[in-house]
Protein backbone atom coordinates (compact mmCIF):
# COMPACT_ATOMS: atom_id res chain seq x y z
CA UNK A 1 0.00 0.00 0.00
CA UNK A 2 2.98 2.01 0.81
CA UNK A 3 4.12 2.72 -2.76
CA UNK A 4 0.36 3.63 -4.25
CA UNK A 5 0.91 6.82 -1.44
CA UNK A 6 4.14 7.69 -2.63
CA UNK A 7 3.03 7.62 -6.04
CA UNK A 8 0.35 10.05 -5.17
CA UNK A 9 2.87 11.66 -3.54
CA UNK A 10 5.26 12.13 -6.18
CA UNK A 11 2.10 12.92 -8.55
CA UNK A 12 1.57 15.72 -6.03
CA UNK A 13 4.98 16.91 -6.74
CA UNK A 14 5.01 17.13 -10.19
CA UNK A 15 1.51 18.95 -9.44
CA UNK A 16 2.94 21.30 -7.72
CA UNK A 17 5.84 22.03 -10.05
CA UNK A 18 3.58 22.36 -13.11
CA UNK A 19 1.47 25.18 -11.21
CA UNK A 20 4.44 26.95 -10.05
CA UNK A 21 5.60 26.84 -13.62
CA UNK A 22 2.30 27.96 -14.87
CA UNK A 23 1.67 30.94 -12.47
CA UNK A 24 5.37 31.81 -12.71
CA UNK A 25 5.79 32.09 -16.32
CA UNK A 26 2.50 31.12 -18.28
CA UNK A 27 3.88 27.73 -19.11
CA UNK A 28 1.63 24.72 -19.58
CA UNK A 29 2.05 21.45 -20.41
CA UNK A 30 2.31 20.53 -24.31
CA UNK A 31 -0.84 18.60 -25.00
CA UNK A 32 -2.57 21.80 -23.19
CA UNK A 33 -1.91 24.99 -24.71
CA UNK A 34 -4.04 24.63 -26.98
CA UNK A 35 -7.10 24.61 -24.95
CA UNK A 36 -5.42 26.89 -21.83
CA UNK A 37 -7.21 30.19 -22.37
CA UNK A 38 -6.01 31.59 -18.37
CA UNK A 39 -2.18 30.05 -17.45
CA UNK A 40 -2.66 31.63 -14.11
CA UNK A 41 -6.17 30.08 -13.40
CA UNK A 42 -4.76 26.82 -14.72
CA UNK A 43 -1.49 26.91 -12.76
CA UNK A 44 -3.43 27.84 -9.16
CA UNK A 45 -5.31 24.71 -9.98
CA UNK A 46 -2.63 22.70 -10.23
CA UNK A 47 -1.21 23.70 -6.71
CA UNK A 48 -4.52 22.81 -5.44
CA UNK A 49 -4.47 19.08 -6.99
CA UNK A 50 -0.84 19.02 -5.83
CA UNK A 51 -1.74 19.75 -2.21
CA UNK A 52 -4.37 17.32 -2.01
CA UNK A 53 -2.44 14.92 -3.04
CA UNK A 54 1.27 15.59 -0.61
CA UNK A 55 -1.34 16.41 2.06
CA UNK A 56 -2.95 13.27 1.73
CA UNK A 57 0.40 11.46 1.67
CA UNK A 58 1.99 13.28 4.54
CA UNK A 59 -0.97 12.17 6.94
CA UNK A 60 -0.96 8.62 5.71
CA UNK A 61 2.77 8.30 6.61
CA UNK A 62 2.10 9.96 9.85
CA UNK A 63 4.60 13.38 9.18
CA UNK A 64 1.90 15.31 10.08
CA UNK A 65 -0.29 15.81 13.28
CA UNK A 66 -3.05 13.45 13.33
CA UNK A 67 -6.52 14.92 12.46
CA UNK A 68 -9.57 12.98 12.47
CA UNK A 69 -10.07 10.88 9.35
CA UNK A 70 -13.42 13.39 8.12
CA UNK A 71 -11.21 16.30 7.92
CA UNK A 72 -8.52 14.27 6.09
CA UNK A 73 -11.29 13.12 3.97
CA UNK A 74 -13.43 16.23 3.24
CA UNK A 75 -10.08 18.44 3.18
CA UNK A 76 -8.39 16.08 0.74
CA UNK A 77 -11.81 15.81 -1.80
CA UNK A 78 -11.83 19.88 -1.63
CA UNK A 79 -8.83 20.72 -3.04
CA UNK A 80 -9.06 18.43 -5.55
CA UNK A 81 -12.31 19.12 -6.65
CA UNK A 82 -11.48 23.34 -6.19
CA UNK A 83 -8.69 22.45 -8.25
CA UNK A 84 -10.32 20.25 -10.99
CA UNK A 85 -13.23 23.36 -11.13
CA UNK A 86 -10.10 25.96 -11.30
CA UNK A 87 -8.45 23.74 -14.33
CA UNK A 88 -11.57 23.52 -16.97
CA UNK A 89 -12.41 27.13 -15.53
CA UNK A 90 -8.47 27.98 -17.18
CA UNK A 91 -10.06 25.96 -20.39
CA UNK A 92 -13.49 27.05 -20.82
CA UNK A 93 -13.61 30.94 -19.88
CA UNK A 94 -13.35 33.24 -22.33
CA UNK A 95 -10.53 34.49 -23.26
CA UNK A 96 -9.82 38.44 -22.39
CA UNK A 97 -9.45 40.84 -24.99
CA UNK A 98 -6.49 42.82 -25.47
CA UNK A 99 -7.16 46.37 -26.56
């Protein structure tokens, strides 16, 4: 079971480095930019998918205080789901007009 966490956990890493890279400097992933209207919308998504994820990791391998399993739960589901509604918000918004 222990390596299906620290694959979510490196997942969560490479999360997190995409959305830094994103908000940073507009970046997105290949197979994306077509459809990325917002790299800043996009790239605070991925931070929130990438939290979830080392969050959720970090209390199963007991590096963080223990918190009862509900707000591990509903904490965890969250972020991922404010993150998945942040990442086809980047996609499907329109795109500003420069004038």
């Amino acid at each position: 079971m222990e390596w299906v966490v620290g694959f979510g956990m490196v997942l969560g890493l490479l999360f997190l480095a995409l959305g830094v890279a994103s908000i940073r400097t507009g970046w997105t992933l290949p197979w994306a930019r077509r459809h990325v209207r917002h790299p800043r919308l996009y790239g605070t998504g991925a931070l929130l998918i990438g939290m979830s994820c080392v969050l959720q990791s970090l209390f199963f391998f007991d590096a963080l205080p223990a918190l009862s399993w509900e707000a591990r739960f509903f904490g965890g589901n969250g972020l991922l789901l404010g993150g998945l509604l942040m990442l086809a918000a980047s996609q499907l918004l329109p795109a500003r007009r420069k004038g």
